[in-house]
N, C-alpha and C. Protein backbone atom coordinates (compact mmCIF):
# COMPACT_ATOMS: atom_id res chain seq x y z
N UNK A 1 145.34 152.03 65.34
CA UNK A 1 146.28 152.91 66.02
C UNK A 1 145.78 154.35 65.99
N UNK A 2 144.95 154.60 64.83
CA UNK A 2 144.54 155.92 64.78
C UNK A 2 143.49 156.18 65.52
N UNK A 3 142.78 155.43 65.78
CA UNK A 3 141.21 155.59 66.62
C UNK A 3 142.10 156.09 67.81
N UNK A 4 142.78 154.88 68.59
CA UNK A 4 143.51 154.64 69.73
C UNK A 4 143.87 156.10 69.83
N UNK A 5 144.66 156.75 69.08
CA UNK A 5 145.12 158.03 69.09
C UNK A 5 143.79 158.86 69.58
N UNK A 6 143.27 159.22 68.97
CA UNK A 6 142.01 160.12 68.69
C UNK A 6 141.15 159.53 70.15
N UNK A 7 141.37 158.62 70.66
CA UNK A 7 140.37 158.65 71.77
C UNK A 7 141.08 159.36 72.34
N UNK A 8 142.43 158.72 72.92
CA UNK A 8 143.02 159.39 74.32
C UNK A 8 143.12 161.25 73.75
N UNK A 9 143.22 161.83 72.82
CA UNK A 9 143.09 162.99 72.56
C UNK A 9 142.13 163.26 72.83
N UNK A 10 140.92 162.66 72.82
CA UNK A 10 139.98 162.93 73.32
C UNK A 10 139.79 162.94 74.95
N UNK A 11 140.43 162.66 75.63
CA UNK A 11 140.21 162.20 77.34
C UNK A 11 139.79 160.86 77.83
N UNK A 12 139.79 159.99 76.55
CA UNK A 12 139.22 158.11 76.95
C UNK A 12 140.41 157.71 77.37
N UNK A 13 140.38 156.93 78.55
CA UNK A 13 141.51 156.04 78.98
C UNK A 13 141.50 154.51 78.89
N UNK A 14 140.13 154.52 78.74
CA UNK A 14 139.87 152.94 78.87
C UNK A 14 138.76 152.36 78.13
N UNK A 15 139.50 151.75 76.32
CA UNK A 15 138.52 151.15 75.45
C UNK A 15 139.52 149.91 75.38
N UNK A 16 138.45 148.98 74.68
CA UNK A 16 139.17 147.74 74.08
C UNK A 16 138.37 147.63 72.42
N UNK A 17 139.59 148.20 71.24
CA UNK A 17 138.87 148.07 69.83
C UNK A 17 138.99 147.26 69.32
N UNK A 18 138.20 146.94 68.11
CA UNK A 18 138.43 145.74 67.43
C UNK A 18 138.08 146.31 66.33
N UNK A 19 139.36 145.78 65.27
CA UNK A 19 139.26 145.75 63.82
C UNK A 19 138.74 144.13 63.32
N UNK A 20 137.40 143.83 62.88
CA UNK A 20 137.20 142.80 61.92
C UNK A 20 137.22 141.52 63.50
N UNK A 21 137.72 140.35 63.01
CA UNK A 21 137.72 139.48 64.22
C UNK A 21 139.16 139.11 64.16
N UNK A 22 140.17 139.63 63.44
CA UNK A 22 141.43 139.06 63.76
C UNK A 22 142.21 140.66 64.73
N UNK A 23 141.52 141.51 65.08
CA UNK A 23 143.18 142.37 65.60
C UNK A 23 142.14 142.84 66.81
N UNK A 24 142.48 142.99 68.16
CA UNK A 24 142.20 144.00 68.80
C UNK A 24 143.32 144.71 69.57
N UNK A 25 142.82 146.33 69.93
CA UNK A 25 143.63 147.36 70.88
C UNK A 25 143.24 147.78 72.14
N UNK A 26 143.86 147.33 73.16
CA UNK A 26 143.71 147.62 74.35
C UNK A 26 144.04 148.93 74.71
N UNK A 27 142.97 150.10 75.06
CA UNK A 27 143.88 151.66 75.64
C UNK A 27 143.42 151.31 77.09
N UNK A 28 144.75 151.29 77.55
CA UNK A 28 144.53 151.32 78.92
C UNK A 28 143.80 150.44 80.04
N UNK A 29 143.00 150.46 80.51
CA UNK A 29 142.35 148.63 81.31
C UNK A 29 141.05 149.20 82.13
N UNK A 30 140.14 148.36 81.85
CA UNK A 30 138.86 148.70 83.23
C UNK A 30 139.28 149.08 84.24
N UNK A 31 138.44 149.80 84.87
CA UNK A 31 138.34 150.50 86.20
C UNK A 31 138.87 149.22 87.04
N UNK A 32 139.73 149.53 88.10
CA UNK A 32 139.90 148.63 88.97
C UNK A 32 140.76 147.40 88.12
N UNK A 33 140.87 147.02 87.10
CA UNK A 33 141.46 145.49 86.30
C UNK A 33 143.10 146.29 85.97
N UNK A 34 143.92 145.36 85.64
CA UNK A 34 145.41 145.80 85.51
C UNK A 34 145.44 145.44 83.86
N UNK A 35 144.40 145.29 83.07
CA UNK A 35 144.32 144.55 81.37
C UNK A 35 143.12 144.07 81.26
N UNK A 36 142.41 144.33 80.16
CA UNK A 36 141.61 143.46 79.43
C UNK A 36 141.68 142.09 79.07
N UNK A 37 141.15 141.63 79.24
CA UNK A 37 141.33 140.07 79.30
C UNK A 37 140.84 139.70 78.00
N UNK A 38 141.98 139.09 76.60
CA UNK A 38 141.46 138.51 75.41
C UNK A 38 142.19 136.97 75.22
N UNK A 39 141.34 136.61 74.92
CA UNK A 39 141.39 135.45 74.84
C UNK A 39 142.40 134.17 73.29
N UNK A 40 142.75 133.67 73.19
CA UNK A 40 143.45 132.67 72.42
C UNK A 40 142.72 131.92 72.08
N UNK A 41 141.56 131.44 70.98
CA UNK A 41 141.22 129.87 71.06
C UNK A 41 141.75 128.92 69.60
N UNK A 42 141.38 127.63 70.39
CA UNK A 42 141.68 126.97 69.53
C UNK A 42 141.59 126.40 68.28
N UNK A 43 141.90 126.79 67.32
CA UNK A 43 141.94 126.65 65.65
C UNK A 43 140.61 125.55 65.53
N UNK A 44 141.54 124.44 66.16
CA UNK A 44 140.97 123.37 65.18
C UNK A 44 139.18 123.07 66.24
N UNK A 45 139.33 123.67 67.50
CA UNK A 45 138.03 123.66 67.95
C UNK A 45 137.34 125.33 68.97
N UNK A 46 137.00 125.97 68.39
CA UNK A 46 137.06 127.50 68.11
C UNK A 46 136.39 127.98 69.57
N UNK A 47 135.89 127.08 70.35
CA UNK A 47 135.07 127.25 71.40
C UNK A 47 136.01 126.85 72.73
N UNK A 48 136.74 126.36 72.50
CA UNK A 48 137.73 125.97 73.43
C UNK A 48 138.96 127.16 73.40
N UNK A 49 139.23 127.54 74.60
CA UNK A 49 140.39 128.76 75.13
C UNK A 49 141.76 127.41 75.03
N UNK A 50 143.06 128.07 74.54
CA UNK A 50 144.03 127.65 74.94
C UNK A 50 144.85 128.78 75.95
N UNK A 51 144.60 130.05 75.40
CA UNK A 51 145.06 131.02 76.58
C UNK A 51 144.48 132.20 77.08
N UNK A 52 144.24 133.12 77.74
CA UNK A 52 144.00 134.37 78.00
C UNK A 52 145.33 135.16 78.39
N UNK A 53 145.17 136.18 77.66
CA UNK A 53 146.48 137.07 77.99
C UNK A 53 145.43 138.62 78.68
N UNK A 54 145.96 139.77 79.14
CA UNK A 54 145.47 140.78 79.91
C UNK A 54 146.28 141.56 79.26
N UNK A 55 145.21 142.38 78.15
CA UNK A 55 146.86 143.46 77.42
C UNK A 55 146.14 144.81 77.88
N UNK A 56 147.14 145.67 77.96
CA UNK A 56 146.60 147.61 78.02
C UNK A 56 147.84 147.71 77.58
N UNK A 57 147.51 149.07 76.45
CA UNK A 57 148.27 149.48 75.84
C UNK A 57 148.88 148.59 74.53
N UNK A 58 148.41 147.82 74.70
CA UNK A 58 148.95 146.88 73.49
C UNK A 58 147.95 146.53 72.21
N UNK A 59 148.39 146.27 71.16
CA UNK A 59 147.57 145.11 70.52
C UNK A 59 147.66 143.76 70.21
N UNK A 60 146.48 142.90 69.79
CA UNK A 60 146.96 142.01 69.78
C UNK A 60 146.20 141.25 68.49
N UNK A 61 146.94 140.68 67.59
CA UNK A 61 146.37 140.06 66.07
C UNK A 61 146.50 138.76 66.02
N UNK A 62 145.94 137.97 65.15
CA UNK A 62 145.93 136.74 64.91
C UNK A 62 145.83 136.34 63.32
N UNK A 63 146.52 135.06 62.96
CA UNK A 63 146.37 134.84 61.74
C UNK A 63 146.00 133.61 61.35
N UNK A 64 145.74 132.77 60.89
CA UNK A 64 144.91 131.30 61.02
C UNK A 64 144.44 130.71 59.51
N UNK A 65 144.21 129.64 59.31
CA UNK A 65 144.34 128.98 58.66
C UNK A 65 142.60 128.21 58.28
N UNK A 66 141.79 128.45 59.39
CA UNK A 66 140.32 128.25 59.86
C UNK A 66 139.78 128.94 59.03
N UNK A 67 139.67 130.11 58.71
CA UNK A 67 138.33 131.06 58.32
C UNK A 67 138.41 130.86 56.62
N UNK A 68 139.84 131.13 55.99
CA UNK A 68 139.74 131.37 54.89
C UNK A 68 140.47 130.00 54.05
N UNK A 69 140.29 129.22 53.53
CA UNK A 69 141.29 128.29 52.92
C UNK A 69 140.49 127.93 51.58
N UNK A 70 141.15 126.68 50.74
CA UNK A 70 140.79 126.28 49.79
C UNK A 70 140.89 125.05 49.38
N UNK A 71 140.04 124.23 48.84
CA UNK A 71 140.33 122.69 48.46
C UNK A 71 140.65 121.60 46.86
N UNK A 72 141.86 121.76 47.10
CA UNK A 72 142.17 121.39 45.52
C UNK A 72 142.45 119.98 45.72
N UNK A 73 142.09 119.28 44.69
CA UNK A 73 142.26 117.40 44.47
C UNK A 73 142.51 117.06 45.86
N UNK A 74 141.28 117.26 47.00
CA UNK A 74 141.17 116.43 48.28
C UNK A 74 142.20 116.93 49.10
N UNK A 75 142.57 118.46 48.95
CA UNK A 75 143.51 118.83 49.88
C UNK A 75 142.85 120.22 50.65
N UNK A 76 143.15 120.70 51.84
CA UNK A 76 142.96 121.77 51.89
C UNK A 76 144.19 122.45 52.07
N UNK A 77 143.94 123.85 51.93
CA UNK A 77 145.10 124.62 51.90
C UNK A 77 145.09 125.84 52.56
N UNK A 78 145.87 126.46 53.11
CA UNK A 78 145.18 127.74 53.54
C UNK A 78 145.58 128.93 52.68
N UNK A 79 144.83 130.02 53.29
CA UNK A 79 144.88 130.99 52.52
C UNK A 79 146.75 132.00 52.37
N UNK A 80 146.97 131.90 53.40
CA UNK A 80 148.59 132.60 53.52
C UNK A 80 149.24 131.64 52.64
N UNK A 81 149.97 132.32 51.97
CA UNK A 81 151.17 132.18 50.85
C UNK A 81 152.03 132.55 51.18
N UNK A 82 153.57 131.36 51.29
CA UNK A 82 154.44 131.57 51.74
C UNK A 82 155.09 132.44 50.23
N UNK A 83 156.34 133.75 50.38
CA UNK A 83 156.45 134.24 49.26
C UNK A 83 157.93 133.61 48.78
N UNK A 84 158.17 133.09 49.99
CA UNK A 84 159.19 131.96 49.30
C UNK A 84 159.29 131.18 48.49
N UNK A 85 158.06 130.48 48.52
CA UNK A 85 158.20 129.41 47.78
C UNK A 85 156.82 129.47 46.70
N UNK A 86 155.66 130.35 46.91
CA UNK A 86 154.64 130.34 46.15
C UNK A 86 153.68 129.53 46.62
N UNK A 87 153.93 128.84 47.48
CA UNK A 87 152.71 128.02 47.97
C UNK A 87 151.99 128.35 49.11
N UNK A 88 150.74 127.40 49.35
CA UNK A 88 150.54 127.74 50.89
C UNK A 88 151.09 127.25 51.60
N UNK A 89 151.32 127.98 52.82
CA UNK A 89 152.06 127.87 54.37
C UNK A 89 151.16 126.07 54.69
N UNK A 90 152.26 125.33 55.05
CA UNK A 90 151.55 124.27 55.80
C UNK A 90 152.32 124.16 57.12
N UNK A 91 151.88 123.62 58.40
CA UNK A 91 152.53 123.34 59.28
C UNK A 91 152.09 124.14 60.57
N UNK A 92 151.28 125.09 59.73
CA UNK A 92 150.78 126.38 60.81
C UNK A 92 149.63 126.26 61.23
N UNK A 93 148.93 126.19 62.01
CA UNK A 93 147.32 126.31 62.26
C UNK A 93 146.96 128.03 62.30
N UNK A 94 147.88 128.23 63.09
CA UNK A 94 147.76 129.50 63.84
C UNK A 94 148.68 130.84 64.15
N UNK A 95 148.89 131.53 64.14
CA UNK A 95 149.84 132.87 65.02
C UNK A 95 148.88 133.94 65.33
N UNK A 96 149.45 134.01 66.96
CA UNK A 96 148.82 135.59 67.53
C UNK A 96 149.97 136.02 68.35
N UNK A 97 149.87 137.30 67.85
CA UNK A 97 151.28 138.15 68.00
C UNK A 97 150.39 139.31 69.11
N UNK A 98 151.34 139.72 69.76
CA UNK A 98 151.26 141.08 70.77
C UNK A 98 152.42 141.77 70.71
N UNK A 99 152.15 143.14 70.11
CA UNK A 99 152.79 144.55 70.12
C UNK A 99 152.02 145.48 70.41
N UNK A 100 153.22 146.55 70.55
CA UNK A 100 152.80 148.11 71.28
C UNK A 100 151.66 148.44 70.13
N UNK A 101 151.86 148.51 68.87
CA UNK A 101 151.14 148.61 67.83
C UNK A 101 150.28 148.32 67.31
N UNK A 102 149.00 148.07 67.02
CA UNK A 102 148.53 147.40 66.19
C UNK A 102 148.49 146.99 64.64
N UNK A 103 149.37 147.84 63.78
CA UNK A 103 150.19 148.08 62.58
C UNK A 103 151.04 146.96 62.46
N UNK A 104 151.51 146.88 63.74
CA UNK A 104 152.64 146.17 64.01
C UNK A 104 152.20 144.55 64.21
N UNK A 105 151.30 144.14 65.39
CA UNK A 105 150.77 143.07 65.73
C UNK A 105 149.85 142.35 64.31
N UNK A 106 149.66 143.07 63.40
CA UNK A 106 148.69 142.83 62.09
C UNK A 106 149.76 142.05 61.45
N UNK A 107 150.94 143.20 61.08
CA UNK A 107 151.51 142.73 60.15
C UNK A 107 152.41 141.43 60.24
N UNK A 108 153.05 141.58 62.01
CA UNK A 108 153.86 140.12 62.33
C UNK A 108 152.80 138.96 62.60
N UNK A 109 151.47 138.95 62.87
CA UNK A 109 151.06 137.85 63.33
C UNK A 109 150.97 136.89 61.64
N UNK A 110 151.16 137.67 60.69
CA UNK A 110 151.03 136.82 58.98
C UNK A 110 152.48 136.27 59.30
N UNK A 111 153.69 137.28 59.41
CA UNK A 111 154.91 136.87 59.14
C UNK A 111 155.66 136.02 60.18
N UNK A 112 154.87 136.36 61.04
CA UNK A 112 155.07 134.59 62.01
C UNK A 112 154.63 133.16 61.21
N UNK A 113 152.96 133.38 61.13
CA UNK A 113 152.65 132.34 60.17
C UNK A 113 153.73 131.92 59.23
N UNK A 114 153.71 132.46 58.53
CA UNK A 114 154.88 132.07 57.27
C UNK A 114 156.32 131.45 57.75
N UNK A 115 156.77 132.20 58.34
CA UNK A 115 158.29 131.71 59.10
C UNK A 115 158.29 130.66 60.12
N UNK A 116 157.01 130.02 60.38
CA UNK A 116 157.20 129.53 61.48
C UNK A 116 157.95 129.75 62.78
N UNK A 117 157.50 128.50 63.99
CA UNK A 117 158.63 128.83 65.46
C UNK A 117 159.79 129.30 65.59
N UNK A 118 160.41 128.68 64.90
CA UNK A 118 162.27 129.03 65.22
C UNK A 118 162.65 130.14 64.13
N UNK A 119 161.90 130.63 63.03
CA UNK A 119 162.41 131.76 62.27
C UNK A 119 161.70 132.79 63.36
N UNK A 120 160.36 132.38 62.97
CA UNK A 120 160.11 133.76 64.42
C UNK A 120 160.40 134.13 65.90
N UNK A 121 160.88 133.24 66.22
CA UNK A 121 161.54 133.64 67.57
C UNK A 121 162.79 134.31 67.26
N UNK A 122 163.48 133.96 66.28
CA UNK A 122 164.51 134.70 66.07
C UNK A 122 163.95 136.51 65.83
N UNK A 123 163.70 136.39 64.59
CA UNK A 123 162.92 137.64 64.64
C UNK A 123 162.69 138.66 65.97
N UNK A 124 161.42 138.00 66.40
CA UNK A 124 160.96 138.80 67.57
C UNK A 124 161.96 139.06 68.42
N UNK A 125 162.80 138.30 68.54
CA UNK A 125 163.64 138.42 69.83
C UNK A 125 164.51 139.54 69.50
N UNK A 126 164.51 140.32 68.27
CA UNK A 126 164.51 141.47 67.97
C UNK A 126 163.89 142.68 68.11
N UNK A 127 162.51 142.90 68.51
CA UNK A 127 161.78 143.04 68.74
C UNK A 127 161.22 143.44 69.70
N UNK A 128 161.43 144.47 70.86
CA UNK A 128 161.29 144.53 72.11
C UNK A 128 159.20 144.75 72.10
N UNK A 129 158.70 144.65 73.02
CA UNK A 129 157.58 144.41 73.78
C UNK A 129 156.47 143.84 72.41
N UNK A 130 157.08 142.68 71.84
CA UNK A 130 156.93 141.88 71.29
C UNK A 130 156.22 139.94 71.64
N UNK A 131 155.14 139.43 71.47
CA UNK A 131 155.13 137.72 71.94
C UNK A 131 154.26 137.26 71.35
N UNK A 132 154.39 135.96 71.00
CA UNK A 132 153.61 135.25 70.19
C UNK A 132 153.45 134.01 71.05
N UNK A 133 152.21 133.39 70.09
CA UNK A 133 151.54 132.33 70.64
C UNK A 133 151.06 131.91 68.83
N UNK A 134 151.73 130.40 69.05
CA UNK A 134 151.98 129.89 67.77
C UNK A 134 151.22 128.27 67.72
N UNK A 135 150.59 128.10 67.05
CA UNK A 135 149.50 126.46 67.06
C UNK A 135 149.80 126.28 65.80
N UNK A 136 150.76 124.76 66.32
CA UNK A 136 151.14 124.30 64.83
C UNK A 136 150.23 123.22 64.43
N UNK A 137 150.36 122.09 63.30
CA UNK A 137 149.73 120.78 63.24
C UNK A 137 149.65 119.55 63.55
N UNK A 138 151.00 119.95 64.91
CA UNK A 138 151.52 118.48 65.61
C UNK A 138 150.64 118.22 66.27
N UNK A 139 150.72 116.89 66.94
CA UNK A 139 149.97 116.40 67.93
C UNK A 139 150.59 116.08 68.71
N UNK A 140 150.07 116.70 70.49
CA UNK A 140 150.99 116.50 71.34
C UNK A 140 151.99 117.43 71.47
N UNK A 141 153.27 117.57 72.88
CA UNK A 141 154.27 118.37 72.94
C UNK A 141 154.68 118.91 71.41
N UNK A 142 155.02 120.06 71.37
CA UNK A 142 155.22 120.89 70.21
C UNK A 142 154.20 121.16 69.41
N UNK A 143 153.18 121.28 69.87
CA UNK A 143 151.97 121.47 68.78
C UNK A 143 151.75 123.21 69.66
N UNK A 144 151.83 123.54 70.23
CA UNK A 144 151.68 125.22 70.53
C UNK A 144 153.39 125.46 71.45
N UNK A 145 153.94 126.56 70.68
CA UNK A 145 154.71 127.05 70.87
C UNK A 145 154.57 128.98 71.32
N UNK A 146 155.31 128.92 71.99
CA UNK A 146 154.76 130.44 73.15
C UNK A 146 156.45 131.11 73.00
N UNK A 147 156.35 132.36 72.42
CA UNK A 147 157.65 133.34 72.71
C UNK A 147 157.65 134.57 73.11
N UNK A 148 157.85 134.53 74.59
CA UNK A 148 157.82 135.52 75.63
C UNK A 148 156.39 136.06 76.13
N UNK A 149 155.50 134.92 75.31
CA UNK A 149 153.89 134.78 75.71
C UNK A 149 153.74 135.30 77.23
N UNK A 150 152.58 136.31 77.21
CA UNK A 150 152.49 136.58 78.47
C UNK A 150 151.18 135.98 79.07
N UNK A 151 150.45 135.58 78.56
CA UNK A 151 149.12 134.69 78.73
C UNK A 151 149.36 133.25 79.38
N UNK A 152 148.15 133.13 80.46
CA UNK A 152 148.03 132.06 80.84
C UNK A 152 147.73 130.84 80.07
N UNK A 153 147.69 129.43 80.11
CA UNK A 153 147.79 128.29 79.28
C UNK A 153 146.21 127.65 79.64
N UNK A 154 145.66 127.80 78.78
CA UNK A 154 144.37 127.14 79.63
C UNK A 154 143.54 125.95 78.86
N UNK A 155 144.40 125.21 77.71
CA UNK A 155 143.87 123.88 77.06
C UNK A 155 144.16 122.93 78.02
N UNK A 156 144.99 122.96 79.55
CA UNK A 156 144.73 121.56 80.33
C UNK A 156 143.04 121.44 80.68
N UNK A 157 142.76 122.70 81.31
CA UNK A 157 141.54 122.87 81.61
C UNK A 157 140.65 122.55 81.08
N UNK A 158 140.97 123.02 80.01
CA UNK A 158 139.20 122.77 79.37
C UNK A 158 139.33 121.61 78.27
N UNK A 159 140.49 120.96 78.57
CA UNK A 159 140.26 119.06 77.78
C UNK A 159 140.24 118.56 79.11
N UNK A 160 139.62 118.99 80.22
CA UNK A 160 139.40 118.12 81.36
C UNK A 160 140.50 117.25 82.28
N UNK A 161 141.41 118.02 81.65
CA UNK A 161 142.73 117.35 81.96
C UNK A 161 143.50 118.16 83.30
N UNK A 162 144.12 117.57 84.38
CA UNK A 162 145.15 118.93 85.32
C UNK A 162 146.23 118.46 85.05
């Protein structure tokens, strides 16, 4: 948020930053484009898109279960700890959140994880220019859940499927 600041003080209208590989900030959109185009992929196969969203002005974070985890007596686990209960979060593959913020998109895309679909929709729906895109461990209908997602859906596509 602070770079973001410091460019447009500077006279930049149009970057796309990235903190690390989980958060980026859209200022503003390419010449001629209405958003930067970032992409959603899929957890469990990292090369495959489930969505593209087009953000300016926004950020957008992700939290996941892929990069960092751990394996105790033939289990894996991931790294987020629910603080409810002391354990790890199961049920989640995934959350990527979009806010005005990137402060903001950091900190809800964990606390989606944790709360899962229906606590976080509640939430957000608090939340004005707020949406998530949520990949749980189901298989089949209900395995990605979308709230007020503004991104296109693009796992028919690329499992070869219309």
């Amino acid at each position: 948020d602070r770079v973001a600041a410091l460019l447009r003080e500077g006279g930049v209208r149009a970057a796309l930053l990235t903190s690390g590989s989980s958060s980026v900030y859209a200022l503003g959109a390419p010449p001629g484009k209405a958003g930067w185009p970032v992409h959603v992929h899929d957890p469990l196969e990292r090369s495959h898109r489930l969505s593209t969203v087009l953000l300016k002005d926004q950020s957008l974070s992700t939290s996941g279960n892929y990069e960092k985890f751990f394996r105790l007596d033939g289990r894996t686990y991931c790294h987020i700890m629910d603080p409810r209960t002391g354990r790890p979060v199961e049920g989640v593959l995934q959350a990527t959140v979009i806010a005005p913020e990137a402060t903001d998109s950091d900190a809800l895309s964990t606390a989606v994880f944790v709360l899962g679909p229906s606590r976080a929709a509640r939430v957000l729906e608090q939340m004005p220019g707020t949406a998530a895109f949520i990949v749980t461990d189901r298989k089949g209908p209900g395995r990605i859940v979308e709230i007020r997602w503004p991104g296109v859906r693009e796992s028919s596509i690329i499992n070869g499927k219309s």
